[in-house]
C-alpha atoms as a PDB file:
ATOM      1  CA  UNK A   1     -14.681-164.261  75.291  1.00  0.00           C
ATOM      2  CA  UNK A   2     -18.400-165.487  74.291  1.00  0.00           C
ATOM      3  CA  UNK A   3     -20.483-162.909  75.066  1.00  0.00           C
ATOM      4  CA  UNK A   4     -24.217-162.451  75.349  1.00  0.00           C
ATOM      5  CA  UNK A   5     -24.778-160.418  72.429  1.00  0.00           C
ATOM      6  CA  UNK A   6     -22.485-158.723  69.139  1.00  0.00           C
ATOM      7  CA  UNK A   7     -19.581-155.958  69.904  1.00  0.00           C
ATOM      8  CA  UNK A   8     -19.602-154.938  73.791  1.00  0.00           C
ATOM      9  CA  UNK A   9     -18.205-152.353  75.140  1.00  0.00           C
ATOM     10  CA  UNK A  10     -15.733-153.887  78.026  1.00  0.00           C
ATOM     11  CA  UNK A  11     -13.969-152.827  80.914  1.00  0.00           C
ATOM     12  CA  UNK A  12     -11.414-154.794  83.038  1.00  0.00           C
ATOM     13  CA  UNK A  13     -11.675-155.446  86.949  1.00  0.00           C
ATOM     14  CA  UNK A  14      -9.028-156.283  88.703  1.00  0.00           C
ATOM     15  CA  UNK A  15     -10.724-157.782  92.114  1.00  0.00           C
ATOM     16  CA  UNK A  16      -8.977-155.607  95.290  1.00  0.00           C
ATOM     17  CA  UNK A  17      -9.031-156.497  99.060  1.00  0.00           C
ATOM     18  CA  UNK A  18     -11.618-153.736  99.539  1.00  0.00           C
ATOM     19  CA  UNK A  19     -14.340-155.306  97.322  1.00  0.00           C
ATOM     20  CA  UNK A  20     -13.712-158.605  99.446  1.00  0.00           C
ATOM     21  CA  UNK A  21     -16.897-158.745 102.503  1.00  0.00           C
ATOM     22  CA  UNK A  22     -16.955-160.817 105.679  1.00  0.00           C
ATOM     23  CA  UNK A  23     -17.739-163.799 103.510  1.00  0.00           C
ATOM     24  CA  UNK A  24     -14.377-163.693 101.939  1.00  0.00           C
ATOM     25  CA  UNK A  25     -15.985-162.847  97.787  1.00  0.00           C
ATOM     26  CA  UNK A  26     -16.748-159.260  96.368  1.00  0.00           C
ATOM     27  CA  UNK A  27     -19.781-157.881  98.280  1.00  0.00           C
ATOM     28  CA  UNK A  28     -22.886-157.593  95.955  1.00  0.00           C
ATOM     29  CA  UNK A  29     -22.441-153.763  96.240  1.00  0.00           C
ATOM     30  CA  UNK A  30     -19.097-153.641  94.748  1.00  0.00           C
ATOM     31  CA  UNK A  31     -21.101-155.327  91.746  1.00  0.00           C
ATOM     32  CA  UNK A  32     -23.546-152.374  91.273  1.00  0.00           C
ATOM     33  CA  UNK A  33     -20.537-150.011  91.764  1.00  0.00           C
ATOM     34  CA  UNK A  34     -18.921-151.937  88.739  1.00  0.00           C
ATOM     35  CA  UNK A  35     -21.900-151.827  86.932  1.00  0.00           C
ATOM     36  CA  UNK A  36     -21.944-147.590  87.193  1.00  0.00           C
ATOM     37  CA  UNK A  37     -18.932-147.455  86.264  1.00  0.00           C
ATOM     38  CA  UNK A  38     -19.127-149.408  82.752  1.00  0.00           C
ATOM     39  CA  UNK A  39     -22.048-147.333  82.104  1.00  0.00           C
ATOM     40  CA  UNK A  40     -19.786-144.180  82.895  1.00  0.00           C
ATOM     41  CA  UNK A  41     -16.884-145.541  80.468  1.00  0.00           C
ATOM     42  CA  UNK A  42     -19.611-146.932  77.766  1.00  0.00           C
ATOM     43  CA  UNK A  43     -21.285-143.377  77.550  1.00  0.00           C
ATOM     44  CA  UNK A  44     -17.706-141.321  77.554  1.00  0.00           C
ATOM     45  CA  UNK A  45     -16.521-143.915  74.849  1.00  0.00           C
ATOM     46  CA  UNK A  46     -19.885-142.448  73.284  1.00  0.00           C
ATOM     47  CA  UNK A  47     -18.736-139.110  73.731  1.00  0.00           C
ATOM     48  CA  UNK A  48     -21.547-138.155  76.175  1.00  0.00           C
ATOM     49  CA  UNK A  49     -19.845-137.184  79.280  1.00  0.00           C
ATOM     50  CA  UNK A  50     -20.832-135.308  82.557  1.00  0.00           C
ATOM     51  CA  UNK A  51     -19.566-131.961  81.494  1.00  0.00           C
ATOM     52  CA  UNK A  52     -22.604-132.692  78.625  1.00  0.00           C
ATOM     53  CA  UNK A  53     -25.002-133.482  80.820  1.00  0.00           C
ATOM     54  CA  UNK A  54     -24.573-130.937  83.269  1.00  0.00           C
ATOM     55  CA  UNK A  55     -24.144-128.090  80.067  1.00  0.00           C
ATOM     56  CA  UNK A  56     -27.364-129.568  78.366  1.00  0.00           C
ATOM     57  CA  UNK A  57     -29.021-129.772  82.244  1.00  0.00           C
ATOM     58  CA  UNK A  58     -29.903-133.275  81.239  1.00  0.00           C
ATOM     59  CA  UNK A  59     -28.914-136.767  83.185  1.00  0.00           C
ATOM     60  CA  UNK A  60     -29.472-140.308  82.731  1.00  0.00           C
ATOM     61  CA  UNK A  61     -30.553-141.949  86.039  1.00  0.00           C
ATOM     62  CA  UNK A  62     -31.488-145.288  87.301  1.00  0.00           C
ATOM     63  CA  UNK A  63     -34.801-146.474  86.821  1.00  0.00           C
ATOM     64  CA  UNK A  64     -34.696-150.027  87.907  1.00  0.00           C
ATOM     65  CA  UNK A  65     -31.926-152.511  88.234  1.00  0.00           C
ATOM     66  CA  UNK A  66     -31.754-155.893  88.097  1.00  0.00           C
ATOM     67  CA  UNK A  67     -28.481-157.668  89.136  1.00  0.00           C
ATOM     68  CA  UNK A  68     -28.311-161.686  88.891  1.00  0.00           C
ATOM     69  CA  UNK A  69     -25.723-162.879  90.571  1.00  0.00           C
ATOM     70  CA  UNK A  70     -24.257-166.234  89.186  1.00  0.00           C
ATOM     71  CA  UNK A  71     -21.246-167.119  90.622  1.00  0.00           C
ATOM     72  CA  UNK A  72     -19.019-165.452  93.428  1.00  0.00           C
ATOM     73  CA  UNK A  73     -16.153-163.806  92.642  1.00  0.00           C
ATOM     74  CA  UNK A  74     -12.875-163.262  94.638  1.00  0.00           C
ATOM     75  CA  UNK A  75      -9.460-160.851  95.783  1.00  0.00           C
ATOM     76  CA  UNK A  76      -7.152-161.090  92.803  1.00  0.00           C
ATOM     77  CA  UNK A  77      -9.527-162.195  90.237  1.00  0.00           C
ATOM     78  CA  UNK A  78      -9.297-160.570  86.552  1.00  0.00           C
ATOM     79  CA  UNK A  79     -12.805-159.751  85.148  1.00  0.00           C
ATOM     80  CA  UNK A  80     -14.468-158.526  82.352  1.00  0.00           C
ATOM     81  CA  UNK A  81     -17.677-156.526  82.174  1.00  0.00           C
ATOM     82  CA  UNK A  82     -19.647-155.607  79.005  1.00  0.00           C
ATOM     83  CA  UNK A  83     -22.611-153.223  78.212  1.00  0.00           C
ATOM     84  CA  UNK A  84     -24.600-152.911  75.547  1.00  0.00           C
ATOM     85  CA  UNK A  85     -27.420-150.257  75.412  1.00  0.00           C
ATOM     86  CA  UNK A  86     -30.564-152.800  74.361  1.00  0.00           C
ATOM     87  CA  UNK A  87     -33.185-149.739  73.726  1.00  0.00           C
ATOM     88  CA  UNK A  88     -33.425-146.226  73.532  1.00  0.00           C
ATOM     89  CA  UNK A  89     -36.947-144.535  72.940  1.00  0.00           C
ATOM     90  CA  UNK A  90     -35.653-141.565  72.118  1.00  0.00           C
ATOM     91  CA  UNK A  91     -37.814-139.371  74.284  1.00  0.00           C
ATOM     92  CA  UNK A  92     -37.257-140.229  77.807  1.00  0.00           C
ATOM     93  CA  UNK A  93     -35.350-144.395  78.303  1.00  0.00           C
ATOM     94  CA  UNK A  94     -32.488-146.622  77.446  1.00  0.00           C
ATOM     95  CA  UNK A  95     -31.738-149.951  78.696  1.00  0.00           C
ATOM     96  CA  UNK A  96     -28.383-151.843  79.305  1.00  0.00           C
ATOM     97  CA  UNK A  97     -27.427-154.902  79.455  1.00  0.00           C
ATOM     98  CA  UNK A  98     -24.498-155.889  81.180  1.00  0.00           C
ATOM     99  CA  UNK A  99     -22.075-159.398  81.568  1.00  0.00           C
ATOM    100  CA  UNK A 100     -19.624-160.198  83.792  1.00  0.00           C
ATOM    101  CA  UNK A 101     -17.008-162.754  83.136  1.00  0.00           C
ATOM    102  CA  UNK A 102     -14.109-164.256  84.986  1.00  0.00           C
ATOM    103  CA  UNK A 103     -11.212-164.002  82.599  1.00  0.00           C
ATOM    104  CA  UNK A 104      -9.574-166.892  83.368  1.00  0.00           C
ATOM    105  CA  UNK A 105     -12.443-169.385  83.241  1.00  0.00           C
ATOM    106  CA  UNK A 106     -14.512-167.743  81.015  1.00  0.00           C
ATOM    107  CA  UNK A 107     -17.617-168.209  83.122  1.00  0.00           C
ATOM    108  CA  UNK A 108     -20.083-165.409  83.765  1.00  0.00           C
ATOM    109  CA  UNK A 109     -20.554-164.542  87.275  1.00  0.00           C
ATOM    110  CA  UNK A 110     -23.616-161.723  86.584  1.00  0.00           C
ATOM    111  CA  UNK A 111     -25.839-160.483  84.549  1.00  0.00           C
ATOM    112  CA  UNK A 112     -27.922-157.418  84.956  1.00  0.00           C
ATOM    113  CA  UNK A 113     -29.823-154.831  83.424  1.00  0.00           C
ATOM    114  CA  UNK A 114     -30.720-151.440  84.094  1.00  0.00           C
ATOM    115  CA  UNK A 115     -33.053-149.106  83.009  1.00  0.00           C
ATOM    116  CA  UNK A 116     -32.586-145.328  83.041  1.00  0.00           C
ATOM    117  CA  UNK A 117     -34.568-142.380  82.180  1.00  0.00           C
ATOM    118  CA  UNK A 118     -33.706-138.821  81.189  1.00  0.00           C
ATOM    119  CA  UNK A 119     -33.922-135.916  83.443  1.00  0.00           C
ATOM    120  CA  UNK A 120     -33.692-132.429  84.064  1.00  0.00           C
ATOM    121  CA  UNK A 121     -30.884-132.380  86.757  1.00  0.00           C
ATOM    122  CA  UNK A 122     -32.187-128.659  88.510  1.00  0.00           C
ATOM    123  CA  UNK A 123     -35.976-130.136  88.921  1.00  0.00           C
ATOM    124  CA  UNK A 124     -34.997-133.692  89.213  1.00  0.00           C
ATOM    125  CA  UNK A 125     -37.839-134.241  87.137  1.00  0.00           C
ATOM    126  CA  UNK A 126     -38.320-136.696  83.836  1.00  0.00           C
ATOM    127  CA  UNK A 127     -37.930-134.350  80.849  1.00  0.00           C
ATOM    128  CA  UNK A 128     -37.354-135.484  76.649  1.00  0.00           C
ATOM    129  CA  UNK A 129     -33.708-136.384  75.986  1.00  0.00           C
ATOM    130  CA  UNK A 130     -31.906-133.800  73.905  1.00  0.00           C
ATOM    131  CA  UNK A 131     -31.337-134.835  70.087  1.00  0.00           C
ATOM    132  CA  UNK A 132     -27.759-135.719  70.738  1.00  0.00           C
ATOM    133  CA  UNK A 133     -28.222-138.238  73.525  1.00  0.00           C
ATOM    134  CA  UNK A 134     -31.102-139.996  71.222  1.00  0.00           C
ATOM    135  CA  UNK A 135     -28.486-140.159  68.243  1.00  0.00           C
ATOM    136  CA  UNK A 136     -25.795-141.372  70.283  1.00  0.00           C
ATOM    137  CA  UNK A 137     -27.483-143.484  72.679  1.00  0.00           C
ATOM    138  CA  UNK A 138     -29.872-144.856  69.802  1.00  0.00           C
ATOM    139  CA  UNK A 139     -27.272-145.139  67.422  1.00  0.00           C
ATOM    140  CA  UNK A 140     -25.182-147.296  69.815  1.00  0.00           C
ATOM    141  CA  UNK A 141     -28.256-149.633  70.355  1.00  0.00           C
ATOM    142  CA  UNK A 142     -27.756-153.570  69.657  1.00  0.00           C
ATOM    143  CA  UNK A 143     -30.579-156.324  69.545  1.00  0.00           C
ATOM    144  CA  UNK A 144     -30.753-158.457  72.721  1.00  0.00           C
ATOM    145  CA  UNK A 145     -31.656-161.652  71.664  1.00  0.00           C
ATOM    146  CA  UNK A 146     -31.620-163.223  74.977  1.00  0.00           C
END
């Protein structure tokens, strides 16, 4: 696969009846849903799971996404979507970016990126990432050209 930028991290999607809506493609929200769960896989991969968040009382949430849907994609499809973390501040941010490609075709059907920002998951309130997820989540960072 071409992809946007160097050495993703990818996960494959095999399209099910259930992400299928009334227009007969994947409903947009099944896209955001697929788009969690890279970042889940990406960060594990990492070796930054939940169990570490929730021991250092830190999380990574959504700030902002933005999801461009390029092409529709349908029940029985194979996919492939990458992530790449794009920045990390190392105090409180990281972006992703994110492709998703049709496997047979080749042809990208999204792109989207996120940006999240550290918390404290008792107050719910922004608080400075802990060393590790600057060193891991910095250290994984690639230059987005596009």
């Amino acid at each position: 696969m071409d992809w946007d930028l160097p050495t993703p991290f990818v996960i494959d999607i095999d399209v099910e009846r259930s992400s299928i809506d009334h227009y007969g493609h994947v409903n947009n929200a099944e896209y955001l849903r697929w788009v969690e769960r890279a970042s889940w896989a990406h960060s594990r991969a990492l070796g930054l799971t939940l169990e570490d968040y929730r021991a250092l009382n830190r999380g990574m949430v959504v700030h902002r996404h933005e999801l461009d849907y390029l092409a529709p994609a349908f029940e029985g499809d194979r996919l492939q979507l990458s992530t790449w973390i794009v920045s990390c501040d190392g105090r409180l941010s990281l972006e992703r970016r994110f492709q998703l490609r049709h496997v047979e075709t080749s042809r990208t059907l999204l792109r989207a990126h996120t940006r999240f920002v550290c918390i404290d998951m008792e107050s719910c309130r922004p608080k400075r990432m802990p060393p590790c997820f600057a060193e891991v989540y910095g250290g994984a960072c690639v230059t987005a050209d596009r």
